[in-house]
N, C-alpha and C. Protein backbone atom coordinates (compact mmCIF):
# COMPACT_ATOMS: atom_id res chain seq x y z
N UNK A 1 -1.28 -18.54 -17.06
CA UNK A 1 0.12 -18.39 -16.79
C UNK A 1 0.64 -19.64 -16.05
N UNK A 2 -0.11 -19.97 -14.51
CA UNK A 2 0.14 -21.14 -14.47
C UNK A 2 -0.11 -22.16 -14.53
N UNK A 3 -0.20 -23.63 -15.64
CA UNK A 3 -0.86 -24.55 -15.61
C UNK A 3 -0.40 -25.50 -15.06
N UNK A 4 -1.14 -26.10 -14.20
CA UNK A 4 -1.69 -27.23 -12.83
C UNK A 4 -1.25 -28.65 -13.49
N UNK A 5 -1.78 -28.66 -15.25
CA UNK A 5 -1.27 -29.86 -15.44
C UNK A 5 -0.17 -29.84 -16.05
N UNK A 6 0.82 -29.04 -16.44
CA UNK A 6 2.53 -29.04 -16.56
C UNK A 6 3.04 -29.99 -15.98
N UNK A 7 4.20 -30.70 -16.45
CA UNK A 7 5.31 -31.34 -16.45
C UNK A 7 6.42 -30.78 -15.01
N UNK A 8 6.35 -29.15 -14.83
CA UNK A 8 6.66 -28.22 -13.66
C UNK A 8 5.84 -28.49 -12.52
N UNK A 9 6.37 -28.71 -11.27
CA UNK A 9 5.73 -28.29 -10.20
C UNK A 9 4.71 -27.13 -10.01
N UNK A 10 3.56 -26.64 -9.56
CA UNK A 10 3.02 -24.98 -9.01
C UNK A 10 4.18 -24.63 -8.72
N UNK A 11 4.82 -25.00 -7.79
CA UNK A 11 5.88 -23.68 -7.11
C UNK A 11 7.14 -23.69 -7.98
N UNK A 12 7.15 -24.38 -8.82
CA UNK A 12 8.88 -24.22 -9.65
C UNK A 12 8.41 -22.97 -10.81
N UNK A 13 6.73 -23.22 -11.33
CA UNK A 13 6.34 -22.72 -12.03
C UNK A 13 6.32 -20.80 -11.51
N UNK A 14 5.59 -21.14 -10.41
CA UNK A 14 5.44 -19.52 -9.57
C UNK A 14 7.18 -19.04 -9.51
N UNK A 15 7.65 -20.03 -8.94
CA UNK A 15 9.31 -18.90 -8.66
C UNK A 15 9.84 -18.35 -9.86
N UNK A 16 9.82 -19.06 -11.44
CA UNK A 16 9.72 -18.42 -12.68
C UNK A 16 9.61 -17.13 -13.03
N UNK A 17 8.56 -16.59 -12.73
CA UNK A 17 8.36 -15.51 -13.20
C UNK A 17 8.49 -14.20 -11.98
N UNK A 18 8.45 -14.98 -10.71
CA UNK A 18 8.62 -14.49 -9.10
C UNK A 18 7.29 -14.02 -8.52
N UNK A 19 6.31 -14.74 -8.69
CA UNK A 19 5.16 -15.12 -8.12
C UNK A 19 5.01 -15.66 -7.05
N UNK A 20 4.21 -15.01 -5.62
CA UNK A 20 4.41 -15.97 -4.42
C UNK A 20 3.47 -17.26 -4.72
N UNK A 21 3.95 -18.23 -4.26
CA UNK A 21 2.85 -19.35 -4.06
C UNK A 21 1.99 -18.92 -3.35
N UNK A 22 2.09 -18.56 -2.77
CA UNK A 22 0.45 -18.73 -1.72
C UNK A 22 -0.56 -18.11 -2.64
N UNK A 23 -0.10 -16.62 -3.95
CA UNK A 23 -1.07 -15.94 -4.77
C UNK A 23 -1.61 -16.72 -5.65
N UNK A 24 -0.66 -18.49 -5.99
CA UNK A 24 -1.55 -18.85 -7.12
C UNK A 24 -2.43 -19.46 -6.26
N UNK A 25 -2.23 -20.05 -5.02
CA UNK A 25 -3.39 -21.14 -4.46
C UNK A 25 -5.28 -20.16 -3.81
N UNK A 26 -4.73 -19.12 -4.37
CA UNK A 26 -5.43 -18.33 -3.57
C UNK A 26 -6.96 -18.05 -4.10
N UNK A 27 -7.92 -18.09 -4.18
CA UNK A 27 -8.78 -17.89 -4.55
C UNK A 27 -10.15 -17.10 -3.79
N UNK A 28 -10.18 -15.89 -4.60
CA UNK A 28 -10.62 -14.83 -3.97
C UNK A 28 -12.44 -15.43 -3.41
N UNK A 29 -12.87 -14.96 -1.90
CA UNK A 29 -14.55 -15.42 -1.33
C UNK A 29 -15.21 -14.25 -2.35
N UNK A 30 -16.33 -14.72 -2.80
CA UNK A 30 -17.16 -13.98 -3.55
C UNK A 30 -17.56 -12.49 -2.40
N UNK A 31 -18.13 -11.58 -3.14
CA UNK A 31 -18.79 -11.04 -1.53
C UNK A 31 -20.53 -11.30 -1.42
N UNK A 32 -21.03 -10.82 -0.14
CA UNK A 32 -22.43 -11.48 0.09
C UNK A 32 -22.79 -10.59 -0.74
N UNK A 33 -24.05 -10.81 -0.53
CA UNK A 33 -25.45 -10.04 -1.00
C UNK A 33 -25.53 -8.96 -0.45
N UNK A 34 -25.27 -9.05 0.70
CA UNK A 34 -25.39 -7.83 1.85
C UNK A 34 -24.62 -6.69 1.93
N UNK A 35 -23.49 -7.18 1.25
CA UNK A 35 -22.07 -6.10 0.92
C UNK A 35 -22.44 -4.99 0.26
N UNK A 36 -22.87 -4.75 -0.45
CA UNK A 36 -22.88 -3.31 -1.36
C UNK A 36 -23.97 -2.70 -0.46
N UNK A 37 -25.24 -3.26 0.16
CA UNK A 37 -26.37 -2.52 0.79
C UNK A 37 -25.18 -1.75 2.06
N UNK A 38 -24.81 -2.60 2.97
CA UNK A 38 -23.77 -2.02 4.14
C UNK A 38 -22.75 -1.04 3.17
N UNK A 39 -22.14 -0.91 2.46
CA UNK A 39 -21.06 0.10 1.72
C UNK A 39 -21.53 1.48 1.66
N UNK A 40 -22.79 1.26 1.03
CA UNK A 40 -23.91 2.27 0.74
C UNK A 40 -24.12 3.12 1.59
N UNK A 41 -24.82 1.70 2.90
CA UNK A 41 -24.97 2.79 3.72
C UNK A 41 -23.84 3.66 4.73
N UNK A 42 -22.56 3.15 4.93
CA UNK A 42 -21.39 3.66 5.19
C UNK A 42 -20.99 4.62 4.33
N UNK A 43 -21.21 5.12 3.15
CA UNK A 43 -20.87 5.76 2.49
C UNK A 43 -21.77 7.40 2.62
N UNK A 44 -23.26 6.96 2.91
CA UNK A 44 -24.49 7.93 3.33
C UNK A 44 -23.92 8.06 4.69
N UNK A 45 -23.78 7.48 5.70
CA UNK A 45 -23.30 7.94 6.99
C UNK A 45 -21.99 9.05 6.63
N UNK A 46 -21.07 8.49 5.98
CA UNK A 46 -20.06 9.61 5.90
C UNK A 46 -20.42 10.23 5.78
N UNK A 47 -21.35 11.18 4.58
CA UNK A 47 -21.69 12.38 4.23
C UNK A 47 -21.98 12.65 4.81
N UNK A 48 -22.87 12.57 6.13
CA UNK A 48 -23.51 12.97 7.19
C UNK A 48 -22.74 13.33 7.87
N UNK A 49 -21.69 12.49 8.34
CA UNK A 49 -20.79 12.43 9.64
C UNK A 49 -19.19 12.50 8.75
N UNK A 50 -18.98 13.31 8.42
CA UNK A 50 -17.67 13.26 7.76
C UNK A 50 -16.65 12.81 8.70
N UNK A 51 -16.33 13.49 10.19
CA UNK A 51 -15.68 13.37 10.64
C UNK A 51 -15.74 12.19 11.52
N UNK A 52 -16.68 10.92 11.52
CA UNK A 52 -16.46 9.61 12.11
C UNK A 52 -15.53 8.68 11.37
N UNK A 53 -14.65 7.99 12.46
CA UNK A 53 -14.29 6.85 11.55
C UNK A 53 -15.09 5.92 12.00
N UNK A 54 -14.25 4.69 11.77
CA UNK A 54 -14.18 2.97 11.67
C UNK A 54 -15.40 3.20 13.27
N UNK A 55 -14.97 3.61 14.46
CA UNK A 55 -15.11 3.34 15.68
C UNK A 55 -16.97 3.68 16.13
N UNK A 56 -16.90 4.90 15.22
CA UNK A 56 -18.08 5.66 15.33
C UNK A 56 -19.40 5.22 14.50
N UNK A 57 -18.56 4.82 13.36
CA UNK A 57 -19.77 4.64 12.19
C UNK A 57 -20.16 3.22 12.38
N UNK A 58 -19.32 2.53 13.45
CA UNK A 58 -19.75 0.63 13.73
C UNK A 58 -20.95 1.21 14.61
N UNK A 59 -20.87 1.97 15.39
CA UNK A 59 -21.85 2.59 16.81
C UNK A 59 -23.05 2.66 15.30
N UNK A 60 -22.72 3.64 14.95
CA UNK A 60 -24.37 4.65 14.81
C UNK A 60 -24.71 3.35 13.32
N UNK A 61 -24.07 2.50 12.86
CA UNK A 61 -24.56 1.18 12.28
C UNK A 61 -25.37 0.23 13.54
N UNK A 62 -24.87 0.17 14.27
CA UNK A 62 -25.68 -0.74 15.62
C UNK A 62 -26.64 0.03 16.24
N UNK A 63 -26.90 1.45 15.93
CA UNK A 63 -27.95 1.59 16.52
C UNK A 63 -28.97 1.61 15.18
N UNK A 64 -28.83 1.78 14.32
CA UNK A 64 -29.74 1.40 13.37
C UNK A 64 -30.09 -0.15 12.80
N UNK A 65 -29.79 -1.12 13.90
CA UNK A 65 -29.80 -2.66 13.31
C UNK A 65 -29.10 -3.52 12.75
N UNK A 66 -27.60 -3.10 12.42
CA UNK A 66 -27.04 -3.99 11.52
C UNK A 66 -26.56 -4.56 12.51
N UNK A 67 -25.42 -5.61 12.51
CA UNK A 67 -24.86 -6.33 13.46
C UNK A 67 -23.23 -6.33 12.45
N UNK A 68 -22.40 -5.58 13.02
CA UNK A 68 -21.73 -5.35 12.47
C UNK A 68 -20.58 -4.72 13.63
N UNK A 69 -18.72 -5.29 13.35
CA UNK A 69 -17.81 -4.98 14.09
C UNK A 69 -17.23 -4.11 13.43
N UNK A 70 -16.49 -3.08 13.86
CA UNK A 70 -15.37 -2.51 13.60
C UNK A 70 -14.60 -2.94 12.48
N UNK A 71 -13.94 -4.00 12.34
CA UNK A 71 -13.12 -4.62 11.32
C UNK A 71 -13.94 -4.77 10.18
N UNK A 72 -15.32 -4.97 9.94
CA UNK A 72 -16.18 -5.12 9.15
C UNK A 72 -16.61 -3.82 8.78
N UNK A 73 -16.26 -2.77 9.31
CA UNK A 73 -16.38 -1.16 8.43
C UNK A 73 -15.48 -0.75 8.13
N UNK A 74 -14.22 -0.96 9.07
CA UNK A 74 -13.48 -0.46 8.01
C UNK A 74 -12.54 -0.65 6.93
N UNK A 75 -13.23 -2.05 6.73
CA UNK A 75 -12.47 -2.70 4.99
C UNK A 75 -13.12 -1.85 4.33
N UNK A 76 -14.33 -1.80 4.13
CA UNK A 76 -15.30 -1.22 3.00
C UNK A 76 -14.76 0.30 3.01
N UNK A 77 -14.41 0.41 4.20
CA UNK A 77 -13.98 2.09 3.86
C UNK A 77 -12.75 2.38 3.27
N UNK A 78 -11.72 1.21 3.75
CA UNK A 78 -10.48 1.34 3.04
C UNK A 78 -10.73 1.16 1.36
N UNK A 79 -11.69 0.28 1.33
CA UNK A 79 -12.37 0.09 -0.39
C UNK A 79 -12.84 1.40 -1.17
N UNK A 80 -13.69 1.81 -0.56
CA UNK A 80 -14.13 2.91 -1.22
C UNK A 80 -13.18 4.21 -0.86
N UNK A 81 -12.02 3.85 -0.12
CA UNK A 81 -11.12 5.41 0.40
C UNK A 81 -11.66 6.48 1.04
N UNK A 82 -12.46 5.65 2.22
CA UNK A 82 -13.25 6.95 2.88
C UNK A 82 -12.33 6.68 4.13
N UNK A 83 -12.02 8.30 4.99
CA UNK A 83 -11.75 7.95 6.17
C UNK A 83 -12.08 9.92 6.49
N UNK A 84 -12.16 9.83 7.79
CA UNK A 84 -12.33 10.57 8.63
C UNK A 84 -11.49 11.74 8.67
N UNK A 85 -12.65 12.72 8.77
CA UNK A 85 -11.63 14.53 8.71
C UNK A 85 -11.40 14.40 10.01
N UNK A 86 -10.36 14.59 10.07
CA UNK A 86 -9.95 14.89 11.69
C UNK A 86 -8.47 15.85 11.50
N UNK A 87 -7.96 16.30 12.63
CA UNK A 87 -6.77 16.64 12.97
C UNK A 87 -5.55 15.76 12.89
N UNK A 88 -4.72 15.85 12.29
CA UNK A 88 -3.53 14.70 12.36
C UNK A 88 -1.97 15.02 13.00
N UNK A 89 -1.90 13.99 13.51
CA UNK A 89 -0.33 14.12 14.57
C UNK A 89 0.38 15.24 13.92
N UNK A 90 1.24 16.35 14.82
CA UNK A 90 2.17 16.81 14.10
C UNK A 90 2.43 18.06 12.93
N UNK A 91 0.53 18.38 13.28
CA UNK A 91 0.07 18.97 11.85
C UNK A 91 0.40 20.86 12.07
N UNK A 92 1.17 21.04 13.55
CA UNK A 92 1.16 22.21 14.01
C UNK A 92 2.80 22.59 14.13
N UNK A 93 3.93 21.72 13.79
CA UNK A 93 5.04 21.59 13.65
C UNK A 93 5.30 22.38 12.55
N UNK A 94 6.67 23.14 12.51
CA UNK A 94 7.09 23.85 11.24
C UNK A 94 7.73 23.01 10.23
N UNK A 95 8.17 23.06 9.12
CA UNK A 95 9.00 22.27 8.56
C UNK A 95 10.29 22.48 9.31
N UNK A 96 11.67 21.89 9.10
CA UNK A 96 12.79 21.96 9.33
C UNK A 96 13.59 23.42 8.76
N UNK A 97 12.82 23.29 6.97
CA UNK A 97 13.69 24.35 6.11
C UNK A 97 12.88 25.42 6.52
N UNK A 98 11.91 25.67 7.00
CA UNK A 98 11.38 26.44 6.60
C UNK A 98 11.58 27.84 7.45
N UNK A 99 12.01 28.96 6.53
CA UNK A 99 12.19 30.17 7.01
C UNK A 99 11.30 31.17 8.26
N UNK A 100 11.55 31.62 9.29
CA UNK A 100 11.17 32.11 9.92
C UNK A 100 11.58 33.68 10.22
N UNK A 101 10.42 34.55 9.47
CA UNK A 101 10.55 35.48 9.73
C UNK A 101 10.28 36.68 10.85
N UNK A 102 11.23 37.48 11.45
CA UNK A 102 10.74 37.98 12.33
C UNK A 102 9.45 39.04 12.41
């Protein structure tokens, strides 16, 4: 779509079709080697621990050896769409419409 050696600028070319520049310069980091083994095992911890998130599952990853932050579990979880059973804000509120019978 966009070619580099055109007669067009990159960015006259990107505003064309309404493409940000920064998406054509962008070029995605491969992932490690190590990535799918850590996913895995975040994924086996959930089942275990349904109700940990991001905070919990970095813990019980560090006590089993990995070396691994917070921000680094929970991409993979936003990847695979895992997150934590818990209770959520608000969840004990009625609707507005909703009828109340005596």
């Amino acid at each position: 779509m966009i070619d580099r050696d055109h007669g067009l600028s990159v960015s006259r070319q990107a505003k064309v079709p309404g493409i940000s520049r920064g998406s054509v310069y962008y070029l995605p980091r491969p992932a490690s080697d190590a990535e799918p083994a850590l996913m895995r095992r975040i994924d086996g911890l959930h089942l275990e621990h349904p109700f940990a998130g991001s905070r919990m599952l970095e813990g019980l990853l560090q006590a089993e050896g990995h070396e691994v932050g917070r921000l680094h579990v929970s991409t993979p979880m936003k990847r695979m769409a895992i997150e934590a059973l818990c209770r959520r804000l608000n969840t004990s509120k009625p609707a507005p419409r909703h009828k109340v019978y005596p």
